[in-house]
Protein backbone atom coordinates (compact mmCIF):
# COMPACT_ATOMS: atom_id res chain seq x y z
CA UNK A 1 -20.27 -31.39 -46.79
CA UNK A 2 -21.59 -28.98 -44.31
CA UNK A 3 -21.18 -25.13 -44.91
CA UNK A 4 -19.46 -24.66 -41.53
CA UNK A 5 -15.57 -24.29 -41.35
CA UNK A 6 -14.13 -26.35 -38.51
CA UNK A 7 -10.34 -25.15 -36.93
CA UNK A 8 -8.30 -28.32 -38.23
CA UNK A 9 -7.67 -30.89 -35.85
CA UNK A 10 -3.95 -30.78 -33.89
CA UNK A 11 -3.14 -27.33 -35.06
CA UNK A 12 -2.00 -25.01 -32.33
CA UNK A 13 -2.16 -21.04 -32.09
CA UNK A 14 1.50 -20.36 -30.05
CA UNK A 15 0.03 -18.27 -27.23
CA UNK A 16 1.34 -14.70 -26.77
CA UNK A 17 2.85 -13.39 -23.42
CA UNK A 18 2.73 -10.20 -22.46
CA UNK A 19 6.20 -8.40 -21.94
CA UNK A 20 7.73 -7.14 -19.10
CA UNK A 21 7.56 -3.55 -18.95
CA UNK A 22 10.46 -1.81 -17.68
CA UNK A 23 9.78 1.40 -15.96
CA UNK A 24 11.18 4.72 -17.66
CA UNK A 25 12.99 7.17 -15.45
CA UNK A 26 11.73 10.55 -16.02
CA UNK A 27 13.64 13.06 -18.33
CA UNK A 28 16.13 14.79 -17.03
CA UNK A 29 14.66 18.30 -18.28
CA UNK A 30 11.10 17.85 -16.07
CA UNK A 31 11.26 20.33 -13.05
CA UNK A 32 10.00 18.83 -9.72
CA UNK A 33 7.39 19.01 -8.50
CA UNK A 34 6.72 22.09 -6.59
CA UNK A 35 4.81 20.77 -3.81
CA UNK A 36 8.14 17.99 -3.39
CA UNK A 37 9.60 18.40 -0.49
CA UNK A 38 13.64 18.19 -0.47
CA UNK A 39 15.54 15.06 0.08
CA UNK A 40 16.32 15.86 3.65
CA UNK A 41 12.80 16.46 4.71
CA UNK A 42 11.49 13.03 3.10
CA UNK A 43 13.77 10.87 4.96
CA UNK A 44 13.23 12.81 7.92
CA UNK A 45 9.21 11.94 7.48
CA UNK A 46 9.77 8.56 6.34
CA UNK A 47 11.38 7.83 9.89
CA UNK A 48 8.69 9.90 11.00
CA UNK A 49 6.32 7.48 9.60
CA UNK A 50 8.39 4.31 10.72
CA UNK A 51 8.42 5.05 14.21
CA UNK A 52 4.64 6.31 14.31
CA UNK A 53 4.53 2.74 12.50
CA UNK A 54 6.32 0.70 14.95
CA UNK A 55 4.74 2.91 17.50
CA UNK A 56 1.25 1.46 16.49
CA UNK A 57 2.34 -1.90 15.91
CA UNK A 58 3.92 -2.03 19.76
CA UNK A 59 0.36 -0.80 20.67
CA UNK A 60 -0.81 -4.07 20.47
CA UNK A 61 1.37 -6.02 22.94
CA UNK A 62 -0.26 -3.97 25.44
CA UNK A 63 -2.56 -6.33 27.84
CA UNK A 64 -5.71 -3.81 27.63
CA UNK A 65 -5.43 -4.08 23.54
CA UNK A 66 -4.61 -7.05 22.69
CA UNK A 67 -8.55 -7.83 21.29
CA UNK A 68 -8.40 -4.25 19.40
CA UNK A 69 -8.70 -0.49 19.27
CA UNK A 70 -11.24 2.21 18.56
CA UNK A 71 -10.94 4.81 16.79
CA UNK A 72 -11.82 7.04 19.47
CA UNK A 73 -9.14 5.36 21.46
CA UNK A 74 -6.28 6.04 18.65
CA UNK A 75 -7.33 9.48 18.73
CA UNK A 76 -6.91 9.77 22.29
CA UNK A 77 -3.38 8.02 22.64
CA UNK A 78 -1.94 9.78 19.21
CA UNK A 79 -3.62 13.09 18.66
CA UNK A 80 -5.67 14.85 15.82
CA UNK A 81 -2.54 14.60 12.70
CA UNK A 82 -0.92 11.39 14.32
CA UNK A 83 -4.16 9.95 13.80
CA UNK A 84 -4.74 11.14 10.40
CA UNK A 85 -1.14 10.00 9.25
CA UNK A 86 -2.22 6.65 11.15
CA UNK A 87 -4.24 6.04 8.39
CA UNK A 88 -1.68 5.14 5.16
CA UNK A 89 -0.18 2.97 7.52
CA UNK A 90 -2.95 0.95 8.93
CA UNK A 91 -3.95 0.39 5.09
CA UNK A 92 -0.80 -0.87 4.38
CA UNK A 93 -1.02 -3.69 7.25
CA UNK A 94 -3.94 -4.09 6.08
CA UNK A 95 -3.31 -5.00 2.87
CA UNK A 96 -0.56 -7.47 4.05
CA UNK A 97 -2.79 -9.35 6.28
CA UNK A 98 -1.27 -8.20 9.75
CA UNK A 99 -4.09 -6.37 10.86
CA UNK A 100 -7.86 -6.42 10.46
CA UNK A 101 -10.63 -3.97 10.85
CA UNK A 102 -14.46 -4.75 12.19
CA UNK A 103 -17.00 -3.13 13.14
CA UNK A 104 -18.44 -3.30 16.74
């Protein structure tokens, strides 16, 4: 017989699955954050942010950019903190395919 041990034939291991985690809610005694901004002034940004969003995205049905935009360009049109805000956003479209950066 040879010295080497050999898994016997038909046998199985049942394979383990990894289990949903659930995600915990914070503790009711944590302070927030003090840099959190109130309630109000988030959904007051986040339509902020959707209508800078659908601003940008309406951008694009414009003749003169249908092939693109530079940079320079979106600074122009937006401004210096439009155009940094721009940038979250444009990742996100990113990210779902709907938009695509290159260099020229």
């Amino acid at each position: 017989m040879s010295s080497k041990r050999t898994a016997p034939t038909g046998e199985r291991r049942p394979i383990k699955r990894a289990r949903k985690t659930v995600p915990r809610t914070p503790a009711r005694g944590i302070k927030a954050d003090p840099g959190e901004t109130s309630p109000s002034i988030k959904n007051n940004n986040n339509s902020d942010e959707k209508s800078l969003r659908t601003e940008f995205i309406n951008l694009f049905s414009k003749s003169q950019f249908r092939r693109g935009i530079s940079n320079p360009q979106l600074k122009n049109l937006f401004g210096h903190e439009k155009f940094l805000r721009l940038a979250p956003i444009i990742n996100s479209l990113t990210h779902l395919s709907r938009l695509s950066i290159s260099k020229s």
